[in-house]
N, C-alpha and C. Protein backbone atom coordinates (compact mmCIF):
# COMPACT_ATOMS: atom_id res chain seq x y z
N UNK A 1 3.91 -3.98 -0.90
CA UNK A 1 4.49 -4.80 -1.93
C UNK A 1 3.90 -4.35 -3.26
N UNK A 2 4.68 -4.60 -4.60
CA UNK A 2 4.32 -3.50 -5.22
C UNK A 2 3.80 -4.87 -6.34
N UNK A 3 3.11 -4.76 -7.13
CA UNK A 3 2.77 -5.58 -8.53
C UNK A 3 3.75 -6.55 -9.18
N UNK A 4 4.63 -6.15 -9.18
CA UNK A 4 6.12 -7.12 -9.55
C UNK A 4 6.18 -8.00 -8.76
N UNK A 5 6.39 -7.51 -7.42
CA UNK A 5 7.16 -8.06 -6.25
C UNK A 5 5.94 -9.30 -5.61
N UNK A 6 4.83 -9.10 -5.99
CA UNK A 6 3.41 -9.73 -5.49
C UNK A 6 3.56 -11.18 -6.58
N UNK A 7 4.08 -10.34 -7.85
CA UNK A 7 4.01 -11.86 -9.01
C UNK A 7 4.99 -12.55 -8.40
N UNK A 8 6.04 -12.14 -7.97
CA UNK A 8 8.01 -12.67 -8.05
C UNK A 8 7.23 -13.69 -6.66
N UNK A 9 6.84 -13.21 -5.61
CA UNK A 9 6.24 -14.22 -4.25
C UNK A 9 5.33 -15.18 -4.79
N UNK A 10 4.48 -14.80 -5.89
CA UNK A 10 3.58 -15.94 -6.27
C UNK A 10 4.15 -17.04 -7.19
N UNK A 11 5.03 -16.83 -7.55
CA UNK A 11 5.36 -17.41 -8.28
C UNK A 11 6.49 -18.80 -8.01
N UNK A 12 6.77 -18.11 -6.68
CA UNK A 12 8.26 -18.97 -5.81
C UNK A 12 7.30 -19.62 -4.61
N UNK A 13 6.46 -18.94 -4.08
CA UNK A 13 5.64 -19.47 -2.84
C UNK A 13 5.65 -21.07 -2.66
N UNK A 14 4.63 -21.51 -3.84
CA UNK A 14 4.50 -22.88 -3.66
C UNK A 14 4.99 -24.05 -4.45
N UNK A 15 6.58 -23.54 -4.91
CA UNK A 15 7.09 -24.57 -5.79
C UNK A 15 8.38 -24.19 -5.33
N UNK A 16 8.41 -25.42 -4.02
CA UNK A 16 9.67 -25.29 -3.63
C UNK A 16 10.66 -26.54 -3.61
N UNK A 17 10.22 -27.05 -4.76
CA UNK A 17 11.11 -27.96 -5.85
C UNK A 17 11.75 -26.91 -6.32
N UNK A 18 11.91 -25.87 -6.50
CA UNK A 18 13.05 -25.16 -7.36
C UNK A 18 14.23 -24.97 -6.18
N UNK A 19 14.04 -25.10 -5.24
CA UNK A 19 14.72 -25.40 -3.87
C UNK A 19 15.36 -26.54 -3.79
N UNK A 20 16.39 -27.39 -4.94
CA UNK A 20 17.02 -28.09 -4.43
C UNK A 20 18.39 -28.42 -3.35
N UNK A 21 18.71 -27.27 -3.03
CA UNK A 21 20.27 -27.62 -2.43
C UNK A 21 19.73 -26.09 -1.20
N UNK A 22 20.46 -25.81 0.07
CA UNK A 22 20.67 -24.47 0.68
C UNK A 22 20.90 -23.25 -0.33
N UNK A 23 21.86 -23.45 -1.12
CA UNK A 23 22.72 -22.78 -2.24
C UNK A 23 21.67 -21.92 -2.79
N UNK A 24 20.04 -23.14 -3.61
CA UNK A 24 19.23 -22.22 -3.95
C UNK A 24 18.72 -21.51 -2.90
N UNK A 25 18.07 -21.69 -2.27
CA UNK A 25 17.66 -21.01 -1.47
C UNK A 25 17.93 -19.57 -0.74
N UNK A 26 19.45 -19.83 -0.47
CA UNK A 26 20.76 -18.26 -0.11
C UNK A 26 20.54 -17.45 -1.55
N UNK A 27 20.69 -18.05 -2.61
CA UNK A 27 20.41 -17.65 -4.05
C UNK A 27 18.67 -16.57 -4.10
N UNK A 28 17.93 -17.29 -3.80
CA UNK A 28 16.51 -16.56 -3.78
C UNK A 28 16.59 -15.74 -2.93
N UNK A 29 17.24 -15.69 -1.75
CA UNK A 29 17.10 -14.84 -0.36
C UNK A 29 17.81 -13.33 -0.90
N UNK A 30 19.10 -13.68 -1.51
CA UNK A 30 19.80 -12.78 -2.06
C UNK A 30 18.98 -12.14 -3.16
N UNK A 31 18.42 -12.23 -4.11
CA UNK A 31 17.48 -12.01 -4.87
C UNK A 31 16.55 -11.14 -4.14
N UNK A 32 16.15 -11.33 -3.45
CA UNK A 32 14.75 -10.76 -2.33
C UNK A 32 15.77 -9.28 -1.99
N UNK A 33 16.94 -9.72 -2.06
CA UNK A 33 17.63 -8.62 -0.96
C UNK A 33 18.02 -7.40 -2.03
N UNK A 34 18.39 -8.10 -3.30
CA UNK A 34 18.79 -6.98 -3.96
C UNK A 34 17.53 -6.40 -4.77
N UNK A 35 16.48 -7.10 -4.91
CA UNK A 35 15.29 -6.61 -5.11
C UNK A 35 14.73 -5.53 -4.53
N UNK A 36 15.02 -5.50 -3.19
CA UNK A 36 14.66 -4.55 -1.74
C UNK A 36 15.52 -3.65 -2.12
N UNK A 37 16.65 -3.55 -1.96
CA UNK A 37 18.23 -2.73 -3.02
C UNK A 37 17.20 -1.54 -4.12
N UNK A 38 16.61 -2.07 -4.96
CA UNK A 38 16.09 -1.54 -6.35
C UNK A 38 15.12 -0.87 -5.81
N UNK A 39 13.98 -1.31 -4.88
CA UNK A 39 12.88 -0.88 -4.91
C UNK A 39 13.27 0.50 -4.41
N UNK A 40 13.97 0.17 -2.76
CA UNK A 40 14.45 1.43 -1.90
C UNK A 40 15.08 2.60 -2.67
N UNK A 41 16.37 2.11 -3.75
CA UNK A 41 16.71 4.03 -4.38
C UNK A 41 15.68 3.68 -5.61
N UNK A 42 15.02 2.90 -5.96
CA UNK A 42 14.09 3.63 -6.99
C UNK A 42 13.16 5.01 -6.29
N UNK A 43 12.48 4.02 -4.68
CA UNK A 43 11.23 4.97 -4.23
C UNK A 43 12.34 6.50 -3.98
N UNK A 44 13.63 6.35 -3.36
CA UNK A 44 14.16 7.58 -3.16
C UNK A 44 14.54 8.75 -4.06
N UNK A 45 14.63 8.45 -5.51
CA UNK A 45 14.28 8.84 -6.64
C UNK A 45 12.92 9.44 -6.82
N UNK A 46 11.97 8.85 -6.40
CA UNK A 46 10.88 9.24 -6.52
C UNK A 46 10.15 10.72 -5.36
N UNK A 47 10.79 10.32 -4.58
CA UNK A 47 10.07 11.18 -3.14
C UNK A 47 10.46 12.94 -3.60
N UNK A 48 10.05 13.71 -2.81
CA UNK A 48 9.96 14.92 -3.05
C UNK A 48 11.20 15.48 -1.88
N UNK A 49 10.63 15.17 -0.47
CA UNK A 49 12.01 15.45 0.63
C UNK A 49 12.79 15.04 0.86
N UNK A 50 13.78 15.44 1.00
CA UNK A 50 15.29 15.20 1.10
C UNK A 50 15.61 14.17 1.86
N UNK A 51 14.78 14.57 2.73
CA UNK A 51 15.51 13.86 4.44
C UNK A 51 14.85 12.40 4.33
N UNK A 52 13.60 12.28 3.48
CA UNK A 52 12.80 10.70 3.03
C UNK A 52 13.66 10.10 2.11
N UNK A 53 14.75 11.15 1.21
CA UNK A 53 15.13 10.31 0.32
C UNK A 53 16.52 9.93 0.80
N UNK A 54 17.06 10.23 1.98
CA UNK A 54 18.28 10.15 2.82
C UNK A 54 18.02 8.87 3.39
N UNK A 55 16.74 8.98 3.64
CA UNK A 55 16.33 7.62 4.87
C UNK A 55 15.99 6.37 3.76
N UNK A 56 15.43 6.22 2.30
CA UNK A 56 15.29 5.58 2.24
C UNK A 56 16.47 4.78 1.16
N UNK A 57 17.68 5.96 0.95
CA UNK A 57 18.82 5.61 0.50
C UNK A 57 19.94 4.67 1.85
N UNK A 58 19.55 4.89 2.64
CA UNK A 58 19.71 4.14 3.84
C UNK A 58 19.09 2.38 4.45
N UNK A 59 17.75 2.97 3.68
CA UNK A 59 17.29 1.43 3.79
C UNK A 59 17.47 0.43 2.79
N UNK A 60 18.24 1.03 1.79
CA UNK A 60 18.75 0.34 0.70
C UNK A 60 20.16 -0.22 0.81
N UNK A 61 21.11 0.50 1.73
CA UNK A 61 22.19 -0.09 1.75
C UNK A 61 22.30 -0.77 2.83
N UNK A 62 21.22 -0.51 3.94
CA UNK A 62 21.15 -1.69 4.63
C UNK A 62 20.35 -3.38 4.39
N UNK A 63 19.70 -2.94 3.51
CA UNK A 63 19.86 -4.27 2.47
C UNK A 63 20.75 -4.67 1.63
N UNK A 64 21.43 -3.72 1.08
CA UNK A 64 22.77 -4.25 0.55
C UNK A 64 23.62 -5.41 1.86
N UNK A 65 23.46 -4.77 2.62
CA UNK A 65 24.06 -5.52 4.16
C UNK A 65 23.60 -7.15 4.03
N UNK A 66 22.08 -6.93 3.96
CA UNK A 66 22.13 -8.20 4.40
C UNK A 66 21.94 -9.28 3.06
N UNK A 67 22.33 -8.59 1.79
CA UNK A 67 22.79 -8.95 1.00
C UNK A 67 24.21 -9.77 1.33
N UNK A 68 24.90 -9.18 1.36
CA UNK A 68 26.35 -9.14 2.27
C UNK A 68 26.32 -10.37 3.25
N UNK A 69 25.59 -10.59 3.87
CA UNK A 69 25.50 -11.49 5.00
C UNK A 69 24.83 -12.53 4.48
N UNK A 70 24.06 -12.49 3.71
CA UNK A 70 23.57 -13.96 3.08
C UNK A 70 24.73 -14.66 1.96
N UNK A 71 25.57 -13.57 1.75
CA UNK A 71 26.61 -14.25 0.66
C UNK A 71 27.72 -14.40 1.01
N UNK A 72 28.00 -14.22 2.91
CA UNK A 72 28.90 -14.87 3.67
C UNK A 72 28.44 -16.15 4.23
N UNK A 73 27.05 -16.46 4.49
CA UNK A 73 26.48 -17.54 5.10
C UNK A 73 26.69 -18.62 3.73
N UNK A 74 26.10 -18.36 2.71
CA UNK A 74 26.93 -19.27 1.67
C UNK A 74 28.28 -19.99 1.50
N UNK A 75 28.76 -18.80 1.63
CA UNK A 75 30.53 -18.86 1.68
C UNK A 75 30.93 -19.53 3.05
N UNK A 76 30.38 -20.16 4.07
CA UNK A 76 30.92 -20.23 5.24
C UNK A 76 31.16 -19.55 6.15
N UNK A 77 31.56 -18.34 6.16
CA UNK A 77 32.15 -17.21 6.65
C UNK A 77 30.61 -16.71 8.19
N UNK A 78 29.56 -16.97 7.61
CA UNK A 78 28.60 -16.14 8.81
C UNK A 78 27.62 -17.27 9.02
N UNK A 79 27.13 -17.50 10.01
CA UNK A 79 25.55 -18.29 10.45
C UNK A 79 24.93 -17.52 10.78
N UNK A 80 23.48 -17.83 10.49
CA UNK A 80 22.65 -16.98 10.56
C UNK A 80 21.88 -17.17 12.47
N UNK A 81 21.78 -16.60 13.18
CA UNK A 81 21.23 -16.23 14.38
C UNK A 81 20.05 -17.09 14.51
N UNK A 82 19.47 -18.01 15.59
CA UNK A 82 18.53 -18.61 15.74
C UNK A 82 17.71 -18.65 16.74
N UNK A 83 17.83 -17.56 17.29
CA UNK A 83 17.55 -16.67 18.64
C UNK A 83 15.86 -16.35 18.08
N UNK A 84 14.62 -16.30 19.69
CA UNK A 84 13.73 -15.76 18.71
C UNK A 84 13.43 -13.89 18.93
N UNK A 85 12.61 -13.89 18.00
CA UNK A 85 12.40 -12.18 17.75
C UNK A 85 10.92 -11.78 18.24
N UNK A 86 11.00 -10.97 18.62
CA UNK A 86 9.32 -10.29 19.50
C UNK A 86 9.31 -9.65 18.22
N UNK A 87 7.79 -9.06 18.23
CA UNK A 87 7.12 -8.23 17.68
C UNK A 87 6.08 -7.34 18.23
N UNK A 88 6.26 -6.19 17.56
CA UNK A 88 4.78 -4.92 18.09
C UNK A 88 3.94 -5.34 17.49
N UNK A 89 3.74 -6.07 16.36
CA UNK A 89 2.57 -6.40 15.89
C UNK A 89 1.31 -4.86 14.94
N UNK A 90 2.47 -3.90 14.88
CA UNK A 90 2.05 -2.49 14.38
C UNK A 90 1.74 -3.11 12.85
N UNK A 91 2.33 -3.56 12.03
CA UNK A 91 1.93 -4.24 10.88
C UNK A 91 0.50 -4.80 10.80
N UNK A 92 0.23 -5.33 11.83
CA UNK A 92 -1.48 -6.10 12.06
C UNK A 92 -2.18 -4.88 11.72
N UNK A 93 -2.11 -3.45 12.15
CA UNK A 93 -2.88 -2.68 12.56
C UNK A 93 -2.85 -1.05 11.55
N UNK A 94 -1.43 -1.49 11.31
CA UNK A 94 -1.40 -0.67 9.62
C UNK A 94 -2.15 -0.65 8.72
N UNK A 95 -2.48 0.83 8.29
CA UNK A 95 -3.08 0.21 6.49
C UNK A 95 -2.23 0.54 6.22
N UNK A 96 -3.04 0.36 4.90
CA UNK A 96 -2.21 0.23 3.63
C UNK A 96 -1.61 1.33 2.73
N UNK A 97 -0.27 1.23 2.63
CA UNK A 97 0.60 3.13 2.08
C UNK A 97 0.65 2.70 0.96
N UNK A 98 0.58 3.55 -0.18
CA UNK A 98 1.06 3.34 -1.70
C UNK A 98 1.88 4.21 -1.30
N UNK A 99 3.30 4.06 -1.58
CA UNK A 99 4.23 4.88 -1.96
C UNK A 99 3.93 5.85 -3.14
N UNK A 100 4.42 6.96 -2.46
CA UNK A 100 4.43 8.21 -3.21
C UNK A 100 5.22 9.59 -2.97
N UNK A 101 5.58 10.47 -3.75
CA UNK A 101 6.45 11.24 -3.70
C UNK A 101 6.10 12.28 -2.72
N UNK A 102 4.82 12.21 -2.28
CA UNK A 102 4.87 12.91 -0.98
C UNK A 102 4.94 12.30 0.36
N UNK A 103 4.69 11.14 0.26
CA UNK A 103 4.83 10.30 1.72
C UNK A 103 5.74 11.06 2.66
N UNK A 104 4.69 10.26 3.96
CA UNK A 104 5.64 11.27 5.23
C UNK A 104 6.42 10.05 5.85
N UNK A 105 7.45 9.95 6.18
CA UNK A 105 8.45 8.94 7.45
C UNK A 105 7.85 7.73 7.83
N UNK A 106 6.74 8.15 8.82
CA UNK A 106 6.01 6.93 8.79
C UNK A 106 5.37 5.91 8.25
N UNK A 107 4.56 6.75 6.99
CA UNK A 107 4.50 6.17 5.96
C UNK A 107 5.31 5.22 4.95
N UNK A 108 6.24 5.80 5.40
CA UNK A 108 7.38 4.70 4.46
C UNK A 108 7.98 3.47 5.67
N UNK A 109 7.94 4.17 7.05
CA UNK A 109 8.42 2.91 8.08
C UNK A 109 6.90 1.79 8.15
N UNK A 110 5.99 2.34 7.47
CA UNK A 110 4.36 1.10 6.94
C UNK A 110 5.26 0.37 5.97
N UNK A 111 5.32 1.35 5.09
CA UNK A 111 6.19 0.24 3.80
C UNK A 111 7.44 -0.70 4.08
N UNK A 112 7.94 -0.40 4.89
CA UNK A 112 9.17 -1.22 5.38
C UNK A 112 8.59 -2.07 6.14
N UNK A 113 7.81 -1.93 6.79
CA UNK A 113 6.97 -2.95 8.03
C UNK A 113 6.27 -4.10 6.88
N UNK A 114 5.35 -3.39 5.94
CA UNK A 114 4.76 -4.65 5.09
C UNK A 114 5.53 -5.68 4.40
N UNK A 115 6.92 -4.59 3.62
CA UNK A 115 7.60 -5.73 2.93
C UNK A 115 7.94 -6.54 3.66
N UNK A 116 9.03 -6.03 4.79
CA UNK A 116 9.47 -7.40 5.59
C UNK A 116 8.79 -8.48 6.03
N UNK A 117 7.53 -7.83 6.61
CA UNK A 117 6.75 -9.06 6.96
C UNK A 117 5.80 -9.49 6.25
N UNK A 118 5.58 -9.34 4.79
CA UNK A 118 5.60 -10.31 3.77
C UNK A 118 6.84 -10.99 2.88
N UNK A 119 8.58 -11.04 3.45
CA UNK A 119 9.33 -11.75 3.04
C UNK A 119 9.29 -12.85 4.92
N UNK A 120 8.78 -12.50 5.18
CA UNK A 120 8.70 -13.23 6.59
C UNK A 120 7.58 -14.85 6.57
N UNK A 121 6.84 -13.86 5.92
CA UNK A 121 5.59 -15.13 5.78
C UNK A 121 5.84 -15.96 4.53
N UNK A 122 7.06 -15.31 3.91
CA UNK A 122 7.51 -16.17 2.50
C UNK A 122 8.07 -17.30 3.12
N UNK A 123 9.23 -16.80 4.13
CA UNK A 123 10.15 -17.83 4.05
C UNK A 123 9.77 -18.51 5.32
N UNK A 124 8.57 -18.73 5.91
CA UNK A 124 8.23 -19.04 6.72
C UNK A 124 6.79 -20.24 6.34
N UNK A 125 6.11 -19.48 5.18
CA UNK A 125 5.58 -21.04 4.23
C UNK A 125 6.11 -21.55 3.64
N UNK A 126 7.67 -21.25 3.18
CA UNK A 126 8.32 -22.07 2.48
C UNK A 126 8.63 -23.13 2.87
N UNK A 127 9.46 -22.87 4.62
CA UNK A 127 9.79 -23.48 5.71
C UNK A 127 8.40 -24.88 5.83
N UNK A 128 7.43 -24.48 6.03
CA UNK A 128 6.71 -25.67 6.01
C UNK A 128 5.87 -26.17 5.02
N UNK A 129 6.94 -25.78 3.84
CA UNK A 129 6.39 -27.29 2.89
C UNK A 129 7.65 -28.01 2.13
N UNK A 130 8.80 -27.35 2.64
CA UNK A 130 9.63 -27.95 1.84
C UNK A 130 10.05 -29.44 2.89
N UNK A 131 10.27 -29.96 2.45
CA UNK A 131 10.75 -31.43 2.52
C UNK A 131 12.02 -31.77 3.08
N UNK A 132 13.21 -31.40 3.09
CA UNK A 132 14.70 -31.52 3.32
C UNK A 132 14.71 -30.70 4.88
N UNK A 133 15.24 -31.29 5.52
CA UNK A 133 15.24 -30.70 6.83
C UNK A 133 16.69 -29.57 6.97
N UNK A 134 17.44 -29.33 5.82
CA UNK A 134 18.46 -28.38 5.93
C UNK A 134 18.40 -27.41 5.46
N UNK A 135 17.42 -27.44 4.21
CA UNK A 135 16.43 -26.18 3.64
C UNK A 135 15.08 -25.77 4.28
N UNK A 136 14.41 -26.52 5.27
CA UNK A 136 13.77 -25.87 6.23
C UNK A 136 14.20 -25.53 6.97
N UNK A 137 15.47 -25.37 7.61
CA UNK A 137 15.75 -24.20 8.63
C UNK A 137 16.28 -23.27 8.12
N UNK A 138 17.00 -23.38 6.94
CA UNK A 138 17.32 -22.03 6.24
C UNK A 138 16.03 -21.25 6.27
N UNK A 139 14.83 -21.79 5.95
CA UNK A 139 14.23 -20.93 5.88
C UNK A 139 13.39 -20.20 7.07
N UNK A 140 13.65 -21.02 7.70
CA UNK A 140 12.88 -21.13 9.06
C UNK A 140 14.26 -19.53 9.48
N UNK A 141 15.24 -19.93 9.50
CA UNK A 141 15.95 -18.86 9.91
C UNK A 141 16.37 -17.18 8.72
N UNK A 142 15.45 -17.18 8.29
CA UNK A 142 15.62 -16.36 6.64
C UNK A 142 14.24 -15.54 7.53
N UNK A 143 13.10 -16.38 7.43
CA UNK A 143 12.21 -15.49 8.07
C UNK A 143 12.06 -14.81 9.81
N UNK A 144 13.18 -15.85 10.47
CA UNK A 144 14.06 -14.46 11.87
C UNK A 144 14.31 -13.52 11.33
N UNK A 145 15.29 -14.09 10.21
CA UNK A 145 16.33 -12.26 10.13
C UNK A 145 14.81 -11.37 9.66
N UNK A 146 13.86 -11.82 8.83
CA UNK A 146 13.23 -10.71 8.36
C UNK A 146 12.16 -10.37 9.26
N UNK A 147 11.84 -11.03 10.28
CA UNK A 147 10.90 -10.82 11.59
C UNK A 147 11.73 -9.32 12.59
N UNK A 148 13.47 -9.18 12.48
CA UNK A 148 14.01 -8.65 12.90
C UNK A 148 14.56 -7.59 12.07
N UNK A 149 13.99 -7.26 10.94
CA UNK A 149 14.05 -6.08 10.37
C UNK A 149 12.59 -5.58 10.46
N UNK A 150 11.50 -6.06 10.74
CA UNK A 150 10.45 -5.66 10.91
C UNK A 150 9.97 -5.20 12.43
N UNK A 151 10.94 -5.86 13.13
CA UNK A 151 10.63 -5.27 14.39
C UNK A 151 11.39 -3.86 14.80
N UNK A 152 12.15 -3.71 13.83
CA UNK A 152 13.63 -2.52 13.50
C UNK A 152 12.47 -1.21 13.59
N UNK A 153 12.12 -1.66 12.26
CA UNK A 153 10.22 -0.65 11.71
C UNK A 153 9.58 -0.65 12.97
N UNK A 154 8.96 -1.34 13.07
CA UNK A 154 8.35 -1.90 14.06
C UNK A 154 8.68 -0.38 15.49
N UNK A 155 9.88 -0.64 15.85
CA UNK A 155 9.98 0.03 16.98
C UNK A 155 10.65 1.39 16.71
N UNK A 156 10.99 2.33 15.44
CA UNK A 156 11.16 2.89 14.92
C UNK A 156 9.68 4.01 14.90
N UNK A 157 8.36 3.37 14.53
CA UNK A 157 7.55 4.11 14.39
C UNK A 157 6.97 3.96 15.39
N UNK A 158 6.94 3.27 16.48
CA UNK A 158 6.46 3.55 17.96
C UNK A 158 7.39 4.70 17.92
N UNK A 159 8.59 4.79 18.30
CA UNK A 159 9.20 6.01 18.67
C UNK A 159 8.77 7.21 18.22
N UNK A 160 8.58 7.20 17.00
CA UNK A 160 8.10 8.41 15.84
C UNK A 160 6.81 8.97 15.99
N UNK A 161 5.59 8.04 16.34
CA UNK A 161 4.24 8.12 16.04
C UNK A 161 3.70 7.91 17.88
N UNK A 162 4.15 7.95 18.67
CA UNK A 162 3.55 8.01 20.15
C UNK A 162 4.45 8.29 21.22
């Protein structure tokens, strides 16, 4: 998570009075998503190999996706999945990557592993302090979907790295 993105979580974490309706909430989630959008072709801009900047122009429009899917769940159109999600728990055991223009694959499936599962633990303390029982499962179900992009990583760099 990068300096911006560390203020933008501190700043929403524990004032979730700005959370009055679902609406906000799909609103912030979407935010998170197109944020993820920016970061991904910024870093791909940045990288030196091709094939890193293929992959991480990829992980950008698959956040565009679930961009997409949070602004059908608004609209009526999609529910969000309430199924639960395993984890490798490879994130526990990661350090820590600064992105950089030489990073190797894995390195960037660290960076995908941290963000998600620090938008996981967002919407998952959000979940237990907000008050309204229809905006705690939004969020309660905001941090599945992102438990299940982390397990994506997650089992991505098992494949890659053993």
């Amino acid at each position: 998570m990068d300096a911006k993105e560390a203020k933008q979580v501190a700043k929403w974490e524990y004032d979730v009075k700005k959370f009055g309706t679902v609406d906000d909430v799909l609103d912030f989630a979407i935010g998170r998503e197109i944020d993820a959008q920016s970061f991904y072709m910024k870093l791909s801009g940045m990288v030196e190999a091709p094939e890193l900047a293929k992959a991480l122009i990829k992980l950008a429009a698959e956040e565009l996706d679930h961009e997409t899917k949070l602004q059908n769940v608004r609209n009526g159109k999609v529910v969000l999945g309430n199924q639960d999600v395993g984890s490798l728990d490879i994130v526990d055991y990661a350090g820590d990557v600064v992105p950089d223009p030489n990073m190797s694959y894995t390195d960037l499936l660290v960076v995908g592993m941290k963000k998600e599962e620090t938008s996981r633990k967002l919407y998952t303390d959000l979940a237990a302090i907000a008050t309204q029982k229809d905006i705690k499962e939004i969020f309660l179900l905001l941090a599945k979907q992102e438990a299940e992009h982390k397990l994506r990583f997650e089992l991505e760099y098992d494949t890659k790295t053993f």
